[in-house]
C-alpha atoms as a PDB file:
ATOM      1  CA  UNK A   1     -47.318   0.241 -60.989  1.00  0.00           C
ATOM      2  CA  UNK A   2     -48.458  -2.917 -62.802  1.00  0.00           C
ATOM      3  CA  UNK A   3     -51.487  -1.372 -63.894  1.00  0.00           C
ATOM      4  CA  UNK A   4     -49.548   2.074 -65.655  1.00  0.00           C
ATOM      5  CA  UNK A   5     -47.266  -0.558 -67.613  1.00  0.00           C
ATOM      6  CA  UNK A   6     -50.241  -2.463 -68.964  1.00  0.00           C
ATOM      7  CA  UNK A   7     -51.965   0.755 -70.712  1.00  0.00           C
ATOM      8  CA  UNK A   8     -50.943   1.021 -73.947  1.00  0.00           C
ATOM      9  CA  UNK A   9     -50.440   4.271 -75.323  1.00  0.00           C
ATOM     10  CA  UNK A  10     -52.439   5.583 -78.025  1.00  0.00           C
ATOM     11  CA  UNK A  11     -51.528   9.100 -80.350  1.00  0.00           C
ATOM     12  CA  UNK A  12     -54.355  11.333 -80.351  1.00  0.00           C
ATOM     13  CA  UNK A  13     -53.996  14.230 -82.555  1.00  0.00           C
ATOM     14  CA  UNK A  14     -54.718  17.767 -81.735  1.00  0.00           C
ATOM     15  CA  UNK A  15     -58.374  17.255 -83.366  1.00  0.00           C
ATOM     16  CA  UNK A  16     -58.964  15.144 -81.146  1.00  0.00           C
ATOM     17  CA  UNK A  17     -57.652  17.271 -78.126  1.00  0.00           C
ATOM     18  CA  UNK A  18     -59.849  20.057 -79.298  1.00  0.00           C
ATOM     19  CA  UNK A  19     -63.067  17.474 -79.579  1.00  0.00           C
ATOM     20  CA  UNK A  20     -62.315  16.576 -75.449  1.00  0.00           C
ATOM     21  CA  UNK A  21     -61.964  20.192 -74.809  1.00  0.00           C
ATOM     22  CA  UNK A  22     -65.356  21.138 -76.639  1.00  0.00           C
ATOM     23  CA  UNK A  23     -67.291  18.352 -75.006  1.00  0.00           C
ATOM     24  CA  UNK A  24     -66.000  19.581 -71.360  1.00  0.00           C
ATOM     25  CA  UNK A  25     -63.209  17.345 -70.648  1.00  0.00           C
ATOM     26  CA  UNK A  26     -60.202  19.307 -69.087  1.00  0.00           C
ATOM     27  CA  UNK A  27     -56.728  18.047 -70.542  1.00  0.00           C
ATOM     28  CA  UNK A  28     -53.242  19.398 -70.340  1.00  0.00           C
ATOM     29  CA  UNK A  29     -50.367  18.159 -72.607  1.00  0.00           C
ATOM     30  CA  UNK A  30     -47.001  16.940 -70.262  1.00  0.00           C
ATOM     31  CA  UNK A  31     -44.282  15.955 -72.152  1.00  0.00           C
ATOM     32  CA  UNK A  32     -46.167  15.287 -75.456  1.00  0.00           C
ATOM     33  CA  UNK A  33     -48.756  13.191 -73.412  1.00  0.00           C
ATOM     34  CA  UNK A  34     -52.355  14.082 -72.823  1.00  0.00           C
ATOM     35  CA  UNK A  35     -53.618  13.964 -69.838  1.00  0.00           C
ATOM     36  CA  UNK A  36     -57.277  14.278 -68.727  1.00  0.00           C
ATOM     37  CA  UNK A  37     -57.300  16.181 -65.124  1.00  0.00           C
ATOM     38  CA  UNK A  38     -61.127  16.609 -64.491  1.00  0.00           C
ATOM     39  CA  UNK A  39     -61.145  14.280 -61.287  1.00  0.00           C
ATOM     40  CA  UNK A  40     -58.017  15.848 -60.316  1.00  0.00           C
ATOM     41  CA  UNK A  41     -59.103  19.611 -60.369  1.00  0.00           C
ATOM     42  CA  UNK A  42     -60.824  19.791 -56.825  1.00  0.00           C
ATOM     43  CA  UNK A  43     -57.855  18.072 -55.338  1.00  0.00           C
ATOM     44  CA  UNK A  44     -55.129  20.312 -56.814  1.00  0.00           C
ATOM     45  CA  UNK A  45     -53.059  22.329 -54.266  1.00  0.00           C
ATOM     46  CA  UNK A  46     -53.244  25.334 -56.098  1.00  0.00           C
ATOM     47  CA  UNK A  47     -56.653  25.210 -57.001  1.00  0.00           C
ATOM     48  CA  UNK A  48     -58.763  24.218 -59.840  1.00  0.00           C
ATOM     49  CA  UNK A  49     -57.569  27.576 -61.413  1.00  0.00           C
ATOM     50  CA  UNK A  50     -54.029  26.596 -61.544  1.00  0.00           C
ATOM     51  CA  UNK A  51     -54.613  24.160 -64.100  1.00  0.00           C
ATOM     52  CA  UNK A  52     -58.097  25.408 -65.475  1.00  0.00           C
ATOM     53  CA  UNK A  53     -55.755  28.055 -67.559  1.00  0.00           C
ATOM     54  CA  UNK A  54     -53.465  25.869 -69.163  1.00  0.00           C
ATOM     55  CA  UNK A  55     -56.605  23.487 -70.570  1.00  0.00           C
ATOM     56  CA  UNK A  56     -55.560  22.291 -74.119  1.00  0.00           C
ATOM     57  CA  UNK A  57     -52.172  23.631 -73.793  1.00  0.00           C
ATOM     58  CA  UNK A  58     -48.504  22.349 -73.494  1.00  0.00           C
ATOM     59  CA  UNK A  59     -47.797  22.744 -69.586  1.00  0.00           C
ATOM     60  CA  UNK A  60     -44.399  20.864 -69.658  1.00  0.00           C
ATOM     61  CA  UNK A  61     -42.769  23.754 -68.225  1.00  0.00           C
ATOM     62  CA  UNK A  62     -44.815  24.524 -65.860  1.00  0.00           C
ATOM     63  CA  UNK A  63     -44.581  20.967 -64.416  1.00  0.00           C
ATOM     64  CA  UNK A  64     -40.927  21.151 -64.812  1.00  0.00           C
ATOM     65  CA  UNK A  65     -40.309  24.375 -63.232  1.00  0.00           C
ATOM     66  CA  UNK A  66     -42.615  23.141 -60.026  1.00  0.00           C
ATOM     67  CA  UNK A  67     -41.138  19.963 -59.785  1.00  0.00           C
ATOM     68  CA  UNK A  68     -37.774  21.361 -59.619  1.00  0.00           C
ATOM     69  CA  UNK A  69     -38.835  23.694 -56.814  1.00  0.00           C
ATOM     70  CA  UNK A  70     -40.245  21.144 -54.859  1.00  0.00           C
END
């Protein structure tokens, strides 16, 4: 936990979302924060597909409506 409150945040506009996305990085937007899921994709339940289609994309929803269901 120590290690999440020691990152500083930094704003990244939607340039620089598109320049990850174009250079092969997979990123989702949560909550107006961008997240960069490539390690993550083999390991996701649902498979990599599940998040593959919402690279680049607000997902907050999404999120939400699993989390809720869970």
């Amino acid at each position: 936990m120590e290690a999440r409150s020691a990152r500083k945040s930094k704003i990244i506009s939607r340039d620089e979302v598109e320049d990850l996305i174009a250079s092969g990085r997979a990123v989702i937007i949560v909550d107006n924060k961008v997240f960069k899921v490539d390690a993550w994709l083999p390991y996701h339940p649902g498979g990599d597909l599940a998040i593959q289609h919402m690279i680049g994309r607000d997902c907050t929803e999404e999120v939400k409506a699993y989390v809720n269901c869970a």
